[in-house]
PDB file of N, CA and C in Angstrom:
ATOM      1  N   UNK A   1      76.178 104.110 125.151  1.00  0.00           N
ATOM      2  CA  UNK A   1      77.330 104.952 124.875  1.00  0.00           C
ATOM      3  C   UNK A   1      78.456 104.613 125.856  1.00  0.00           C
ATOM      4  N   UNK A   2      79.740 104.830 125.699  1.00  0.00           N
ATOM      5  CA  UNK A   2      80.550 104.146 126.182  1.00  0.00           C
ATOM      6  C   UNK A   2      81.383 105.887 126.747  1.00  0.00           C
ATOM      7  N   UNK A   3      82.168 105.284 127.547  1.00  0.00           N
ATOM      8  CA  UNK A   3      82.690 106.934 127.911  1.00  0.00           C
ATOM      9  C   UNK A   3      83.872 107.317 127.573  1.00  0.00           C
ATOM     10  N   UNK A   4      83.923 108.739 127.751  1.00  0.00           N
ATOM     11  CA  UNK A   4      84.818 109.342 126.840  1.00  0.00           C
ATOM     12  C   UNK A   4      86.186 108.625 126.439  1.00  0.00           C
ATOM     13  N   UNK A   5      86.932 107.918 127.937  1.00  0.00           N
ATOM     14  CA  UNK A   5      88.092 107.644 128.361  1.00  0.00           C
ATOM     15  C   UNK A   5      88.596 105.943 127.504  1.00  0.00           C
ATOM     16  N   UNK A   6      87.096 105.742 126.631  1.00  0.00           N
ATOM     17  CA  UNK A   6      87.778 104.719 125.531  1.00  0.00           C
ATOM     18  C   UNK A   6      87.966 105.296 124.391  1.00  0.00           C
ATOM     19  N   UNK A   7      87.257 106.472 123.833  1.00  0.00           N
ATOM     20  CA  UNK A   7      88.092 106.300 122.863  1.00  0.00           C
ATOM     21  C   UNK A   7      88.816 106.132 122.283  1.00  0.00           C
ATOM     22  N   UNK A   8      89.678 106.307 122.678  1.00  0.00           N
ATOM     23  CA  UNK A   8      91.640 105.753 121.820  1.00  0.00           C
ATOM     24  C   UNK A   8      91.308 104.137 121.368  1.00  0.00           C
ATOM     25  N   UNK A   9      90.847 103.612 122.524  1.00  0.00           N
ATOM     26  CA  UNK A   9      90.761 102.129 122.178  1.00  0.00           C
ATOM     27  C   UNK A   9      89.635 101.686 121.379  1.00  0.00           C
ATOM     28  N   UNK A  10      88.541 102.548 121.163  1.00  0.00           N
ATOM     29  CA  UNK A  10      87.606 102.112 120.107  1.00  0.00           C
ATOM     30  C   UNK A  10      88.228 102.298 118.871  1.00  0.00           C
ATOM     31  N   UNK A  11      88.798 103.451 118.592  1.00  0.00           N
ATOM     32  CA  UNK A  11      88.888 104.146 117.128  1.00  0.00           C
ATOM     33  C   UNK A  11      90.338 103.166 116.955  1.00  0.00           C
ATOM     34  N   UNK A  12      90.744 102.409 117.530  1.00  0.00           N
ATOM     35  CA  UNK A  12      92.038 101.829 117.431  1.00  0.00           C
ATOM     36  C   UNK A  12      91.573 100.003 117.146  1.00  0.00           C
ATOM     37  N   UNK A  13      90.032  99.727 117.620  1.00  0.00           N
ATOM     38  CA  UNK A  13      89.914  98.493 117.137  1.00  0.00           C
ATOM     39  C   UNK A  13      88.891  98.522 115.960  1.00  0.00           C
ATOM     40  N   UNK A  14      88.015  99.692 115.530  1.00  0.00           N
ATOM     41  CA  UNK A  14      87.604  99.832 114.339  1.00  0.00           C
ATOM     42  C   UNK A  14      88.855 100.031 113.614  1.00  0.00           C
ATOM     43  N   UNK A  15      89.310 101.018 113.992  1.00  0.00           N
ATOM     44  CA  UNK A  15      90.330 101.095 112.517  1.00  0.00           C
ATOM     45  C   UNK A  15      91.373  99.743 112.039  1.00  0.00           C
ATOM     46  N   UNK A  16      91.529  99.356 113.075  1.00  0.00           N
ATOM     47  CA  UNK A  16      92.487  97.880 112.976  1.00  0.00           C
ATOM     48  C   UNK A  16      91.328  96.582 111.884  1.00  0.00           C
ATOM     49  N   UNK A  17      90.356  97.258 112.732  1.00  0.00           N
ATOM     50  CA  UNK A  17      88.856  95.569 112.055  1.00  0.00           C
ATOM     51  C   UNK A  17      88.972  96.269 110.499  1.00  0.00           C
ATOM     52  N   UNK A  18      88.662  97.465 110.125  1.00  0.00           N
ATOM     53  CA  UNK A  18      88.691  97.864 108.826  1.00  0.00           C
ATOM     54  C   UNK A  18      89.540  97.830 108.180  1.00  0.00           C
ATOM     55  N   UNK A  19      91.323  98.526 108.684  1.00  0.00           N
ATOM     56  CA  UNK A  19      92.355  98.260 107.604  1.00  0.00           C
ATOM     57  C   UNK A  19      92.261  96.757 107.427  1.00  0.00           C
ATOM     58  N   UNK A  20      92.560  96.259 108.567  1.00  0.00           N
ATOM     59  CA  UNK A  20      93.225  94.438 108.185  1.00  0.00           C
ATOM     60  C   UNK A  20      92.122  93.880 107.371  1.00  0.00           C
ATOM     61  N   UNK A  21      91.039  94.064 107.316  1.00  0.00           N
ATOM     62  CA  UNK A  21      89.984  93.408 106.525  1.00  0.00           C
ATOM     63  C   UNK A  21      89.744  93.889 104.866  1.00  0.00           C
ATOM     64  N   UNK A  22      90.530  95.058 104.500  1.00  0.00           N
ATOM     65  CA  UNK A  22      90.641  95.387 103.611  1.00  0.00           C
ATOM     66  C   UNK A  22      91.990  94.803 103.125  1.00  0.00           C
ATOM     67  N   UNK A  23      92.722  95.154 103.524  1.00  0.00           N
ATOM     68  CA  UNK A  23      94.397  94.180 103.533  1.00  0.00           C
ATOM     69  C   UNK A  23      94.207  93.131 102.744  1.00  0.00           C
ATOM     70  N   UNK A  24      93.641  92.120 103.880  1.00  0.00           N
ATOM     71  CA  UNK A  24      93.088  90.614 103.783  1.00  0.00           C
ATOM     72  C   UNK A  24      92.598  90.576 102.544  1.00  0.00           C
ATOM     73  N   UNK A  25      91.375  91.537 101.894  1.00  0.00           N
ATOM     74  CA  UNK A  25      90.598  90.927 100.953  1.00  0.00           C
ATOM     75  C   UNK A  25      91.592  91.210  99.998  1.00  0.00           C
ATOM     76  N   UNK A  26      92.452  91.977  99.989  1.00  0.00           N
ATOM     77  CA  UNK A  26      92.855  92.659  98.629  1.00  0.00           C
ATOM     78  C   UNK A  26      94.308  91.034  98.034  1.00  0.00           C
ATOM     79  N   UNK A  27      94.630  90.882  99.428  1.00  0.00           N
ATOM     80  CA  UNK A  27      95.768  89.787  99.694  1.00  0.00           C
ATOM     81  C   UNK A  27      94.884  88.504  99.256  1.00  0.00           C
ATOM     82  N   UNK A  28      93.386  88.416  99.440  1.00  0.00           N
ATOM     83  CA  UNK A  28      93.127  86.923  99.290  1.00  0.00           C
ATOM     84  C   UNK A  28      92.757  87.086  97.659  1.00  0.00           C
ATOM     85  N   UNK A  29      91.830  88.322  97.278  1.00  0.00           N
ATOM     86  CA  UNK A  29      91.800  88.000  95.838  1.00  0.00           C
ATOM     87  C   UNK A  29      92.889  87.852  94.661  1.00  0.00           C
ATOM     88  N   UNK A  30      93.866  88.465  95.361  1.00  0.00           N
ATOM     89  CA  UNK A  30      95.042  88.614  94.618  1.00  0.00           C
ATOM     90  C   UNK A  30      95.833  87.088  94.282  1.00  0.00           C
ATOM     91  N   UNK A  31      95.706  86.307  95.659  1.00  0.00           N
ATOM     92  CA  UNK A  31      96.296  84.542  95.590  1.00  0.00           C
ATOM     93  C   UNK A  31      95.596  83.903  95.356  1.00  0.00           C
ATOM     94  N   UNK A  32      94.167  83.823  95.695  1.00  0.00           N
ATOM     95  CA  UNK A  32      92.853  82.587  95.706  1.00  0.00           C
ATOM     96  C   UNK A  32      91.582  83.429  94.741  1.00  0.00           C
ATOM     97  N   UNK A  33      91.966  84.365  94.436  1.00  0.00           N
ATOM     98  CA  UNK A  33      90.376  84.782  93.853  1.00  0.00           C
ATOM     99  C   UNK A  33      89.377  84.964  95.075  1.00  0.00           C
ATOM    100  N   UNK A  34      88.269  85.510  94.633  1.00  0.00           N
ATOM    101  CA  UNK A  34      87.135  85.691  95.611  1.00  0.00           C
ATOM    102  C   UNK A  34      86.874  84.520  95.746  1.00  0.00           C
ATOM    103  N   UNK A  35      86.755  84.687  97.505  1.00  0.00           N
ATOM    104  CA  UNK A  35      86.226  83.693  98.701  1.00  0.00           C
ATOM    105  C   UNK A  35      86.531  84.378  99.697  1.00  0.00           C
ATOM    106  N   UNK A  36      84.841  84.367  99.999  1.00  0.00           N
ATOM    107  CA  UNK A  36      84.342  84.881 101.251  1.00  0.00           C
ATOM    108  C   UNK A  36      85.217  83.963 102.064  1.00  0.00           C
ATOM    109  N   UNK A  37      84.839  82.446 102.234  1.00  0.00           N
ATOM    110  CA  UNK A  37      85.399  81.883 103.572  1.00  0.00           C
ATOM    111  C   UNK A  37      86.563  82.289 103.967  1.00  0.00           C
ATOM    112  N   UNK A  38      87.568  82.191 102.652  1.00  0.00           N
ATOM    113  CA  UNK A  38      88.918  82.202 102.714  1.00  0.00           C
ATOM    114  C   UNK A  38      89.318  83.949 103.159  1.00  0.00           C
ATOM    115  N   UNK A  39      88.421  84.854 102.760  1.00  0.00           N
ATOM    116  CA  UNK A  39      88.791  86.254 103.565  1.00  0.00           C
ATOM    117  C   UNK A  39      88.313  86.226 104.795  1.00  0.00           C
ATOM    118  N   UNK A  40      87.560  85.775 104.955  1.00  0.00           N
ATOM    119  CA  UNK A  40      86.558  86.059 106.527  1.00  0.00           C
ATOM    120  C   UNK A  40      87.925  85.286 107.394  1.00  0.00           C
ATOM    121  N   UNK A  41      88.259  83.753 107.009  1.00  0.00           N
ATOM    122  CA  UNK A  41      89.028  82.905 108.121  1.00  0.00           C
ATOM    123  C   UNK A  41      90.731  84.071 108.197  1.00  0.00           C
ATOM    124  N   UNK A  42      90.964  84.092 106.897  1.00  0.00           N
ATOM    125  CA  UNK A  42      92.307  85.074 107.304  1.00  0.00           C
ATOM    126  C   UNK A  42      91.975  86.496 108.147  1.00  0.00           C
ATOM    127  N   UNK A  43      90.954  86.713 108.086  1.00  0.00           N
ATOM    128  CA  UNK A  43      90.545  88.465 108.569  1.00  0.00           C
ATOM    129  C   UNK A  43      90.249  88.395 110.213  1.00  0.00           C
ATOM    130  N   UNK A  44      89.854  87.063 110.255  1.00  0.00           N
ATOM    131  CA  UNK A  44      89.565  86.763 112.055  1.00  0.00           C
ATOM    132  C   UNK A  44      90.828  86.989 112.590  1.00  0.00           C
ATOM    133  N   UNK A  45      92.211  86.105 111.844  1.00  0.00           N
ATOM    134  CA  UNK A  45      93.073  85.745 111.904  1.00  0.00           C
ATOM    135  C   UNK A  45      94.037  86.967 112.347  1.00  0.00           C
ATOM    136  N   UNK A  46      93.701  87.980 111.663  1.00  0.00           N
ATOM    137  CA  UNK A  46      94.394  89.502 111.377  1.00  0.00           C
ATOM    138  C   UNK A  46      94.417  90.326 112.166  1.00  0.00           C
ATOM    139  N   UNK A  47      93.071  90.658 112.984  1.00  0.00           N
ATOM    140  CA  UNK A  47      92.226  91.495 113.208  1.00  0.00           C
ATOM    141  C   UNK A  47      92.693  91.746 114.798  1.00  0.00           C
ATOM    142  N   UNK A  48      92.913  90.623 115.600  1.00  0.00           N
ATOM    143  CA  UNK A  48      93.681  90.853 116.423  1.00  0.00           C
ATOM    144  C   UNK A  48      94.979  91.152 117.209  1.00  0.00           C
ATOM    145  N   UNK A  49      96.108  90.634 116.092  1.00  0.00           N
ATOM    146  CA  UNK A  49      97.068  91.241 116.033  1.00  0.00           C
ATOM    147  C   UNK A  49      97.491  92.573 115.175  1.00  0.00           C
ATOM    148  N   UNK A  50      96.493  93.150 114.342  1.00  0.00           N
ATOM    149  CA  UNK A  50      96.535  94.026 113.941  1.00  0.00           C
ATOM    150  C   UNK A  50      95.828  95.156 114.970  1.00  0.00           C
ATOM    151  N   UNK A  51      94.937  94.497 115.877  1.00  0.00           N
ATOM    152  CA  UNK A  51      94.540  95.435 116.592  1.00  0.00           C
ATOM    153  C   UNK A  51      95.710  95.993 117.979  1.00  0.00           C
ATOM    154  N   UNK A  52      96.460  94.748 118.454  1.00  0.00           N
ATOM    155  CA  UNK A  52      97.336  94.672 119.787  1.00  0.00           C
ATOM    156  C   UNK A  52      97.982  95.826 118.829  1.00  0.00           C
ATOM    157  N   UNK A  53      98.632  95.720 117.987  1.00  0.00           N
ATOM    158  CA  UNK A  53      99.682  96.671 116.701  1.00  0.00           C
ATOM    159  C   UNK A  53      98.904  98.124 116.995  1.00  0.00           C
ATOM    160  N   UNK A  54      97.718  98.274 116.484  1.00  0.00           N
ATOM    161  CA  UNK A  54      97.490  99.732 116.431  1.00  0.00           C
ATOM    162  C   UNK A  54      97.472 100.404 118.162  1.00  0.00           C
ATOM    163  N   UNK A  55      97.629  99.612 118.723  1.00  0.00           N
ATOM    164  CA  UNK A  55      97.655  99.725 120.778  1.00  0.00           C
ATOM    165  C   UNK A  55      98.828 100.292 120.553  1.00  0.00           C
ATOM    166  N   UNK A  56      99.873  99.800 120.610  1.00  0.00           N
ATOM    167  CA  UNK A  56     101.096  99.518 121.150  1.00  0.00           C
ATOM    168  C   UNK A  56     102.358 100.741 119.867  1.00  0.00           C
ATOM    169  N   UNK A  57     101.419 100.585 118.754  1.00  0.00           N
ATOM    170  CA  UNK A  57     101.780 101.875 117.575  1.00  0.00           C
ATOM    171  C   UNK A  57     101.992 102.790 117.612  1.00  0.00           C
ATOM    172  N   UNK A  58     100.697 103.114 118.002  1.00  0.00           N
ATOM    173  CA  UNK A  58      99.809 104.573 117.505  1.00  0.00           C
ATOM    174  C   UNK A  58     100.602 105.743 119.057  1.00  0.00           C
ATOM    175  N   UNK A  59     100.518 105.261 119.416  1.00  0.00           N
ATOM    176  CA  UNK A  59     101.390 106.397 120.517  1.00  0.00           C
ATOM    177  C   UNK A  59     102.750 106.689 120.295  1.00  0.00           C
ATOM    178  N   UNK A  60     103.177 106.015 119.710  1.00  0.00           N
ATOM    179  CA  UNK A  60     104.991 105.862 119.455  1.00  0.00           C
ATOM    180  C   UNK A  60     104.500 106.739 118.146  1.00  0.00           C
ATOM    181  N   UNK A  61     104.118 106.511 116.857  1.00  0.00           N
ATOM    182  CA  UNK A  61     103.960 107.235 115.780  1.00  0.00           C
ATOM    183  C   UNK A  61     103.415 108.757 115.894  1.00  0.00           C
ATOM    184  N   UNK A  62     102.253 108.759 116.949  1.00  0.00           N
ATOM    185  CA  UNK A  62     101.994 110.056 117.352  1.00  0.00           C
ATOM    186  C   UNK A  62     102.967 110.893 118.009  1.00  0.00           C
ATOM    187  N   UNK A  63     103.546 110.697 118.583  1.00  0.00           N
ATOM    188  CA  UNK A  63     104.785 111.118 119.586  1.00  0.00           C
ATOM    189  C   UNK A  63     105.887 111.567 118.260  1.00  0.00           C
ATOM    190  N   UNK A  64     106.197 110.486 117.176  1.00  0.00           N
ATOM    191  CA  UNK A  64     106.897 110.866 116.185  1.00  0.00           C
ATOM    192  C   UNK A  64     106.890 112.428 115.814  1.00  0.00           C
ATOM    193  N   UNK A  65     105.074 112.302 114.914  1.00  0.00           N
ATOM    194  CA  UNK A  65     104.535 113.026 114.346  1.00  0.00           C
ATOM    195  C   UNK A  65     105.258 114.352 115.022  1.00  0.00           C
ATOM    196  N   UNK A  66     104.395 114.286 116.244  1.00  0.00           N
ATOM    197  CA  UNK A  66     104.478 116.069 116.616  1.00  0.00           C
ATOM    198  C   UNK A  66     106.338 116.181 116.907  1.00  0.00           C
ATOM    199  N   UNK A  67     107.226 115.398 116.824  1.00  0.00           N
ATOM    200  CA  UNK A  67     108.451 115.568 116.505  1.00  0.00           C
ATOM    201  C   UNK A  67     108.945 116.351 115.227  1.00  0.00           C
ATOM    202  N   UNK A  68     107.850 116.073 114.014  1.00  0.00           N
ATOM    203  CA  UNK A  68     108.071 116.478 112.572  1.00  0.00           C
ATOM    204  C   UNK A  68     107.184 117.995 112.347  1.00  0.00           C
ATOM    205  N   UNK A  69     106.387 118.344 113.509  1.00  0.00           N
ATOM    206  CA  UNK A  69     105.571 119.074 112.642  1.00  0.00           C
ATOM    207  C   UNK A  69     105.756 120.072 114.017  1.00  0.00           C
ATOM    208  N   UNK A  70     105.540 121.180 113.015  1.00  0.00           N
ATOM    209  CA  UNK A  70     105.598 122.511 114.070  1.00  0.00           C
ATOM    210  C   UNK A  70     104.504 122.832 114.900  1.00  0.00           C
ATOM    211  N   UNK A  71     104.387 123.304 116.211  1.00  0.00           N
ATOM    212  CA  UNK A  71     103.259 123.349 117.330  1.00  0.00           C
ATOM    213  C   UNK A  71     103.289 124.557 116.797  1.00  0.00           C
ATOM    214  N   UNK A  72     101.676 125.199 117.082  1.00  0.00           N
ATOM    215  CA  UNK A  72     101.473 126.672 116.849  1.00  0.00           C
ATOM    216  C   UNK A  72     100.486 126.794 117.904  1.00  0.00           C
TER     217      UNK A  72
END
């Protein structure tokens, strides 16, 4: 188990490995048809700049948020 003080950064590189890999597949069947290789090599490809993205994001968008929405 990992401690409390990563979470932000776990739930920020699962969620990055899952959107972009869904992205990817939807983007590769759409140009090439199904292929594994061809999703797996773009999804490696993705996964890390989609992850630096949800870092560097997700605090600026959160910060938005509670700009839009009323505290109670």
């Amino acid at each position: 188990m990992l401690p409390a003080r990563f979470a932000p950064v776990l739930f920020g590189f699962l969620l990055s490995g899952i959107m972009s890999g869904i992205v990817i597949m939807v983007a590769t069947l759409r140009t090439r048809g199904f292929s594994a290789q061809a999703w797996l090599t773009s999804w490696l490809y993705s996964w890390p700049v989609a992850f630096c993205v949800v870092l560097v994001v997700a605090p600026l968008v959160r910060r938005f948020v509670n700009g839009l929405v009323k505290q109670g």
